[in-house]
Protein backbone atom coordinates (compact mmCIF):
# COMPACT_ATOMS: atom_id res chain seq x y z
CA UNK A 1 -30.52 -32.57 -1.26
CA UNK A 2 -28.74 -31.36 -4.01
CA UNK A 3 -29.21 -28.62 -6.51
CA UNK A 4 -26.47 -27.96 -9.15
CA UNK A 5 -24.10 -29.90 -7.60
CA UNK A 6 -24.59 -27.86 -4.40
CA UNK A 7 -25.93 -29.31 -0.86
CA UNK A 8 -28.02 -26.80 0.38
CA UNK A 9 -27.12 -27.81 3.74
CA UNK A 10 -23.81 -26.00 3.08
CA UNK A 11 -25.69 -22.92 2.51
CA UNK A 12 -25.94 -21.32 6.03
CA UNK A 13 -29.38 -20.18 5.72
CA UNK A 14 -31.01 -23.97 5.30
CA UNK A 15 -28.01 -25.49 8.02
CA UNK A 16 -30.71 -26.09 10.49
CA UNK A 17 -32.91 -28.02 8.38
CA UNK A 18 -32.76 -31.50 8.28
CA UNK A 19 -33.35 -33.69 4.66
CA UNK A 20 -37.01 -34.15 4.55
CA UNK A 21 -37.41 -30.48 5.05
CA UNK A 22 -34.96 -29.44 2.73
CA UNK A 23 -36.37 -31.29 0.20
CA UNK A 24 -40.00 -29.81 0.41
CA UNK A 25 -38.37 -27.09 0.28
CA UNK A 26 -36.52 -27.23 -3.20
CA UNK A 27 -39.52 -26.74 -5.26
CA UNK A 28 -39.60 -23.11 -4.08
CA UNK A 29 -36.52 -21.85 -5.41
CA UNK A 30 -35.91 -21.04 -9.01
CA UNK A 31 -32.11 -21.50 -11.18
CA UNK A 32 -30.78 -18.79 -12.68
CA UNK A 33 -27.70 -17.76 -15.02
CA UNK A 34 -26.13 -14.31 -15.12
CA UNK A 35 -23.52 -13.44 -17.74
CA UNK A 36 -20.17 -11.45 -16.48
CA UNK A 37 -21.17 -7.92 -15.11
CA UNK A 38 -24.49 -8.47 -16.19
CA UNK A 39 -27.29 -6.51 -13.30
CA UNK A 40 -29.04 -8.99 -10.84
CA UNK A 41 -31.31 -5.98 -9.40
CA UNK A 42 -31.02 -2.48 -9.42
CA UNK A 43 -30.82 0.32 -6.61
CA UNK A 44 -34.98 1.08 -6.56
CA UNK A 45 -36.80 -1.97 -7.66
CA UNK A 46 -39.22 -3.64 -5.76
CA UNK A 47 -37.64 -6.25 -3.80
CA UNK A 48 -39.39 -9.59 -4.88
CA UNK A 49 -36.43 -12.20 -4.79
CA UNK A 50 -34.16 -13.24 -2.29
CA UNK A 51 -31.07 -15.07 -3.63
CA UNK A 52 -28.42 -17.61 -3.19
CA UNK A 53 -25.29 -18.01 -5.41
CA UNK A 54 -24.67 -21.69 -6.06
CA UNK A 55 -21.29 -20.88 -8.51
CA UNK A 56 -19.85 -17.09 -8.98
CA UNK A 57 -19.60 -14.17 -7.58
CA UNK A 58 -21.77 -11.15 -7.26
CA UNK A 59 -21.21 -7.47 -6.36
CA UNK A 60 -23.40 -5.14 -3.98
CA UNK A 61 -22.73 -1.31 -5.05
CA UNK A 62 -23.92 1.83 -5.43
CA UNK A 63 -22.95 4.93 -7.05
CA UNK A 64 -21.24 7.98 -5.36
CA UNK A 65 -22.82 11.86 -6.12
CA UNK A 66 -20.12 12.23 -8.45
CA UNK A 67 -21.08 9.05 -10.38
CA UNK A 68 -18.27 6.63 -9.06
CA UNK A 69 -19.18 3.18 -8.12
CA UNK A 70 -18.50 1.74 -4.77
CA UNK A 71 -18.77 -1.69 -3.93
CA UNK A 72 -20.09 -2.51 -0.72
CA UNK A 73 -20.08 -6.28 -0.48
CA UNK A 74 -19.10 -9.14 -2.11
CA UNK A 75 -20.96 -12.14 -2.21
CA UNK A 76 -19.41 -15.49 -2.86
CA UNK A 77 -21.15 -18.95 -3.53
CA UNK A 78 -23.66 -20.26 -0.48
CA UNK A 79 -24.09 -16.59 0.50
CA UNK A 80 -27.49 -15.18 0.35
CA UNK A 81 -28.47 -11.56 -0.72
CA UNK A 82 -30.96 -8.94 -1.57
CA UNK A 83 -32.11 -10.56 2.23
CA UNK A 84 -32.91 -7.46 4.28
CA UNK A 85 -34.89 -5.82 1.60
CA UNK A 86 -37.17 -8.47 0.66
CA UNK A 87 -37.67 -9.39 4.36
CA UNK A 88 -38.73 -5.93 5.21
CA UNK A 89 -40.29 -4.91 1.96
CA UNK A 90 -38.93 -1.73 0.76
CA UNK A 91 -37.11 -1.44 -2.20
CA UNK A 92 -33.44 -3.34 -2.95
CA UNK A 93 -31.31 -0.37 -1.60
CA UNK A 94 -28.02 -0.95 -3.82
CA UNK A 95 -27.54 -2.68 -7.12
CA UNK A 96 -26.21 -6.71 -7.51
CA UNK A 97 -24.10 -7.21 -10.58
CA UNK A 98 -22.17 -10.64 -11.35
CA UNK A 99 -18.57 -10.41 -11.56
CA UNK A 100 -18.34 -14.14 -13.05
CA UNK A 101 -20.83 -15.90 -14.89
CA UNK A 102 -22.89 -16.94 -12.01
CA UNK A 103 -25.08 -19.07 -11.20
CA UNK A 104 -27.66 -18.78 -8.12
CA UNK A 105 -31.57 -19.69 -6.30
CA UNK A 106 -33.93 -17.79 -5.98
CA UNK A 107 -37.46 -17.75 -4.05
CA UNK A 108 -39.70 -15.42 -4.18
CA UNK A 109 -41.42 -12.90 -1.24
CA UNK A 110 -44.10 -14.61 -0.75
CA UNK A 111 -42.74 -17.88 -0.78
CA UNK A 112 -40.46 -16.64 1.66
CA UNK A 113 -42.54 -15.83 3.82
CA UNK A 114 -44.57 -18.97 3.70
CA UNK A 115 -41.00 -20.91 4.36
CA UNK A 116 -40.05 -18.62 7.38
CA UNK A 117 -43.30 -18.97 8.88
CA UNK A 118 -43.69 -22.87 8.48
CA UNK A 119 -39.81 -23.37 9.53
CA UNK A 120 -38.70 -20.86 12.35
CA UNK A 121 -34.88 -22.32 11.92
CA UNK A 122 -35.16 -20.43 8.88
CA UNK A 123 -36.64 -17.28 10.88
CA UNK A 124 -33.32 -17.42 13.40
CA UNK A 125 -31.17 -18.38 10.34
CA UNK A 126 -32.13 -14.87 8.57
CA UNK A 127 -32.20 -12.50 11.60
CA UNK A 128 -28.83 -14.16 12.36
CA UNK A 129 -27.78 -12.95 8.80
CA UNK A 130 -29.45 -9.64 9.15
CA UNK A 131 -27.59 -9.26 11.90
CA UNK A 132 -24.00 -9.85 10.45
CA UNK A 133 -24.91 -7.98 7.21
CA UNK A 134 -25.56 -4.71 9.56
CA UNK A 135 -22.72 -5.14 11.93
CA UNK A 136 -20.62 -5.49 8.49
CA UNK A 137 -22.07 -2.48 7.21
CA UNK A 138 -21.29 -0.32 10.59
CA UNK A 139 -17.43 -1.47 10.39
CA UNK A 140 -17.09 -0.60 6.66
CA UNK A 141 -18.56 2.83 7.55
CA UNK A 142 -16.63 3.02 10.69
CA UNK A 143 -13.69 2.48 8.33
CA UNK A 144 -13.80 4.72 5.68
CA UNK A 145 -14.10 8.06 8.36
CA UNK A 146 -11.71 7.02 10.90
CA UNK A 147 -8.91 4.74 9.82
CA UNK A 148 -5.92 5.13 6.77
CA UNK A 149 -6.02 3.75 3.72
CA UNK A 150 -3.24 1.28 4.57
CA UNK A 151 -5.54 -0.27 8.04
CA UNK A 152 -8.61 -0.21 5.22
CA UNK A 153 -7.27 -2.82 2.76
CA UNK A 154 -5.24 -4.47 5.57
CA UNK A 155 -8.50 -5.15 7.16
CA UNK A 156 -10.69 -5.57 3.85
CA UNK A 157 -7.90 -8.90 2.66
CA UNK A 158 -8.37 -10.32 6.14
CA UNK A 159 -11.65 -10.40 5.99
CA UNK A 160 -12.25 -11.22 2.05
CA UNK A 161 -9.51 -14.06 3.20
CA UNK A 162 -11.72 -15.77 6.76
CA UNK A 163 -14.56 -15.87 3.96
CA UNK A 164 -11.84 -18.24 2.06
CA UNK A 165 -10.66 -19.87 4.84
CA UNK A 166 -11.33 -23.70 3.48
CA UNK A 167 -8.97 -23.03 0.03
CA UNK A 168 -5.64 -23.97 -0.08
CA UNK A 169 -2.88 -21.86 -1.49
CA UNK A 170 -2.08 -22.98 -5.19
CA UNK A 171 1.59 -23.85 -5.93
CA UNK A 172 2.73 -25.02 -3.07
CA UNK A 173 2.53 -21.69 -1.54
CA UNK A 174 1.94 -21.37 2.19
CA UNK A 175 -1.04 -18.86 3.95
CA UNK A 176 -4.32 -17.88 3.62
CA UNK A 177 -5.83 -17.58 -0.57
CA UNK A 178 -8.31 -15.04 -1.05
CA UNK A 179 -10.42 -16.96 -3.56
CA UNK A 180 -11.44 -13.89 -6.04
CA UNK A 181 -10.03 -12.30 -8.94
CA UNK A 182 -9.79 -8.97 -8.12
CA UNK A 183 -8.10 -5.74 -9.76
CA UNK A 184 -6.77 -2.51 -7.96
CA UNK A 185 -9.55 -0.74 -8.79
CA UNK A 186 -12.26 -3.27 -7.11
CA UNK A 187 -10.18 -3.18 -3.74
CA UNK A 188 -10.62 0.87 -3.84
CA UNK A 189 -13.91 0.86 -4.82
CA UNK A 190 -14.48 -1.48 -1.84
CA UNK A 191 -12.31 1.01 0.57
CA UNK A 192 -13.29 4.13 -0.72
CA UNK A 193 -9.92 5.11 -2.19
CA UNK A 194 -8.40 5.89 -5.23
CA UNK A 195 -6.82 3.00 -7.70
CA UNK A 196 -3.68 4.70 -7.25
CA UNK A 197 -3.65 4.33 -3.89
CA UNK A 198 -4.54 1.06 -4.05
CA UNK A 199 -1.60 -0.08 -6.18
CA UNK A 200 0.79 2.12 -4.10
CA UNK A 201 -0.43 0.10 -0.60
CA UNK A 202 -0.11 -3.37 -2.59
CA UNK A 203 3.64 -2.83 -3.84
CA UNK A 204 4.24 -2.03 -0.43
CA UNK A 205 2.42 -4.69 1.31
CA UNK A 206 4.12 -6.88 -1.38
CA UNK A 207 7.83 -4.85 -0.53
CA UNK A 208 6.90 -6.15 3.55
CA UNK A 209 6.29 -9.81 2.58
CA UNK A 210 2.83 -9.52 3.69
CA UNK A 211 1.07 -10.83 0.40
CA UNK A 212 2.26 -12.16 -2.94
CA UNK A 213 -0.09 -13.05 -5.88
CA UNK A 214 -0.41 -16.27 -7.82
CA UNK A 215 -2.74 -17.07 -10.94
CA UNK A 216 -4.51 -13.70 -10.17
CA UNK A 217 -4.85 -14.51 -6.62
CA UNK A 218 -4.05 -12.83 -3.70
CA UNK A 219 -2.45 -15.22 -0.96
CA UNK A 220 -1.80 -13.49 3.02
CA UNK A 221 2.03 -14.87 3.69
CA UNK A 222 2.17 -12.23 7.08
CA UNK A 223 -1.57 -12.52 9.17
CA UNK A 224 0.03 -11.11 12.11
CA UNK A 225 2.13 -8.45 10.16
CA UNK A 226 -1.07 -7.43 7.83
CA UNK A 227 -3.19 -7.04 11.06
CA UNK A 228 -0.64 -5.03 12.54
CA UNK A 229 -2.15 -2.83 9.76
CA UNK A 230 -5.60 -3.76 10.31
CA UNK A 231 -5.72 -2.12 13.73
């Protein structure tokens, strides 16, 4: 079944479903657009939707005590979010802000529940990505108080790049793309640094043959060297 050009059966969440099911389901979940930086939900709300980007890219942050954002996730098309909070009913605990004009599904609580309930793939599906979300969480935190800068955003473009694994390098250009358009300041905002830092690490990561950018893309040339880095 597709919606917006996307088969849901792409979408982790709904992999265990087969057609027929997948198509009762459809008439639960809702389009909708976001323009560029535009807020999804904010830190506080009640959490009433769970969502799915079908094109786009949205950001999970929060704000520091001193008023600095920090990004704590980024989600990327088929990715769910907002998952935890509506599952467990308390209120979204960071903000969700579109870094593209984005596209995504949503369904609602209670229709969630209703799903989950009549399709327990769905059940394992979303513990599964409950799961991941908090061991995620534990290594970013694990991160920013015990390793450098430098084994931070070696370890952040890995991962940003695994989530990219099925893109090819543009140009011609060998190793792994990390499908996002992202500045200096996003990558410190995501590793808890400063964006002078962040350029600082990048010119040498560049200097080392480790990365090079194309089209505003950043594409791995060194794995091993960059998780020499990473550990």
């Amino acid at each position: 079944m597709m919606t917006n050009d996307m088969d849901l059966k792409e979408v982790g969440f709904f992999k265990g479903l087969n057609d027929g099911e997948i198509k009762d389901i459809v008439p639960y979940l809702q389009h909708v657009s976001y323009k560029k930086r535009e807020m999804v939900f904010s830190e506080g709300e009640r959490s009433e939707w769970l969502y799915i980007v079908i094109e786009g890219k949205v950001k999970i942050t929060k704000l520091s005590n001193e008023g600095k954002e920090i990004i704590l996730e980024l989600i990327q098309t088929k990715e769910l979010f907002g998952a935890v909070a509506v599952f467990k009913d308390f209120p979204y605990p960071a903000n969700a802000v579109a870094m593209d004009p984005t596209t995504a599904l949503k369904v609602s609580r209670k229709d969630l529940l209703k799903l989950l309930d009549r399709y327990p793939t769905l059940m394992l599906s979303l513990a599964s990505l409950i799961g991941d979300r908090m061991k995620d969480s534990y290594e970013m935190l694990k991160s920013i108080a015990l390793e450098c800068v430098e084994s931070r955003i070696a370890s952040l473009l890995l991962k940003l790049a695994d989530k990219s694994a099925d893109k090819v390098p543009p140009g011609g250009e060998e190793g792994s793309v990390i499908d996002l358009r992202l500045t200096r300041q996003d990558i410190a905002d995501m590793v808890g640094t400063t964006v002078e830092t962040s350029i600082r690490t990048f010119s040498k990561f560049k200097k080392e043959g480790l990365i090079i950018e194309h089209n505003g893309r950043i594409i791995i040339k060194d794995r091993i060297g960059l998780q020499m880095y990473s550990q």
